[in-house]
Protein backbone atom coordinates (compact mmCIF):
# COMPACT_ATOMS: atom_id res chain seq x y z
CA UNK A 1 -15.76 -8.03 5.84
CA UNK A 2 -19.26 -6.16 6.46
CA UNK A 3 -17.13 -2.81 5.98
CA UNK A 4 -16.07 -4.18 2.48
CA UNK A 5 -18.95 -4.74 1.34
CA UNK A 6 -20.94 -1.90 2.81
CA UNK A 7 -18.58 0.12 0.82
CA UNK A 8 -18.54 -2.08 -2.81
CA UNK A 9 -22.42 -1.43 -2.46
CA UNK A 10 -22.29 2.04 -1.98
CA UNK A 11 -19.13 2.51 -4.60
CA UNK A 12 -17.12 3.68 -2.28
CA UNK A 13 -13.03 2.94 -2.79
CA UNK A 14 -12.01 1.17 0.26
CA UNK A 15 -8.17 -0.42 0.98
CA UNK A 16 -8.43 -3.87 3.04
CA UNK A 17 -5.48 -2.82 4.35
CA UNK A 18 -7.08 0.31 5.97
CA UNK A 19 -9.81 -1.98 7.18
CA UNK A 20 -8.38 -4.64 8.26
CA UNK A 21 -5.63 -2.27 10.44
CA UNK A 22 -8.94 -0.36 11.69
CA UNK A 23 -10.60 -3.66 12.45
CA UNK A 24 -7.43 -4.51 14.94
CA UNK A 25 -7.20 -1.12 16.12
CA UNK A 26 -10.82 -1.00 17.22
CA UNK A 27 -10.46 -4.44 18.76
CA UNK A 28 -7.59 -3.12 20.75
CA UNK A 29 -9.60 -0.39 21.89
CA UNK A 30 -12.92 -2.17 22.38
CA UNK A 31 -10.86 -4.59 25.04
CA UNK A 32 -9.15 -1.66 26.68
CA UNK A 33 -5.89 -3.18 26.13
CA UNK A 34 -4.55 -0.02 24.08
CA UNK A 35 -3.42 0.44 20.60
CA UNK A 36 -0.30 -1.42 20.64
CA UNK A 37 2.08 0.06 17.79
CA UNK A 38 3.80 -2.98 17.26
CA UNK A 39 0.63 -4.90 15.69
CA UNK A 40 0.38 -1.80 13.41
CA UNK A 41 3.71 -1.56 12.52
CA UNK A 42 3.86 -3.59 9.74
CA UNK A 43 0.50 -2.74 7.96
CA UNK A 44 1.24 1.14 8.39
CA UNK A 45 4.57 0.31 7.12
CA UNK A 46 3.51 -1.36 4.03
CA UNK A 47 1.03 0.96 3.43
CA UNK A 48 3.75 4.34 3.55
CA UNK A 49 6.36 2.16 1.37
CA UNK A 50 4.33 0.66 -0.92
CA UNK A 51 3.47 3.87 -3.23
CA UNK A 52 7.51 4.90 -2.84
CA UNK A 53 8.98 1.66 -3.64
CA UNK A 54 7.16 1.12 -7.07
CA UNK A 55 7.29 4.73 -8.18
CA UNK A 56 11.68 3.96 -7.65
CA UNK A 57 11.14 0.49 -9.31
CA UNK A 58 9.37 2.05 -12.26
CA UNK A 59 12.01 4.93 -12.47
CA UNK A 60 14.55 1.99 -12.91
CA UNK A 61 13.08 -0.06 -14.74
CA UNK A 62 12.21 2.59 -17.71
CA UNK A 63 15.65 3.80 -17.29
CA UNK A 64 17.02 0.84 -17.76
CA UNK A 65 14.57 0.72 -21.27
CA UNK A 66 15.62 3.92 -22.29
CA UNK A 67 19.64 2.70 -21.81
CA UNK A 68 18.80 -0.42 -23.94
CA UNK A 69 17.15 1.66 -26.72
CA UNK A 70 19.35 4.30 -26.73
CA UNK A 71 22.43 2.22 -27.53
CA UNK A 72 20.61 -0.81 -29.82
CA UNK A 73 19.24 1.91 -31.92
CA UNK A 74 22.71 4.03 -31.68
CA UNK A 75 20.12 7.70 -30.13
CA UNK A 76 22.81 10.25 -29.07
């Protein structure tokens, strides 16, 4: 939370995700138990897909628009 808002004060972009999966990593790592993949799976996961998955659902979905117009306004 400190990270957050060290960064909104200084104007600084900053992804809770990022900090949040840094925040467990560094715990991980300050208790010498290792980086354990499988707790950053998911986050690292989300945050490759995310981008991907809406730039295909866009692509669809304005597809999809352009199929509509095309045929209500008869466009050939």
């Amino acid at each position: 939370m400190r990270t957050i808002f060290a960064a909104d004060q200084m104007g600084l972009p900053v992804s809770t995700m990022h900090v949040l999966s840094s925040g467990v990593a560094g715990t991980m790592a300050a208790n010498r138990t290792g980086v354990q993949m499988d707790t950053l799976r998911n986050p690292l996961l989300a945050r490759v897909l995310t981008l991907r998955v809406y730039v295909f659902l866009g692509a669809m979905l304005f597809a999809a628009g352009l199929f509509v117009t095309m045929h209500v306004f008869g466009v050939r």
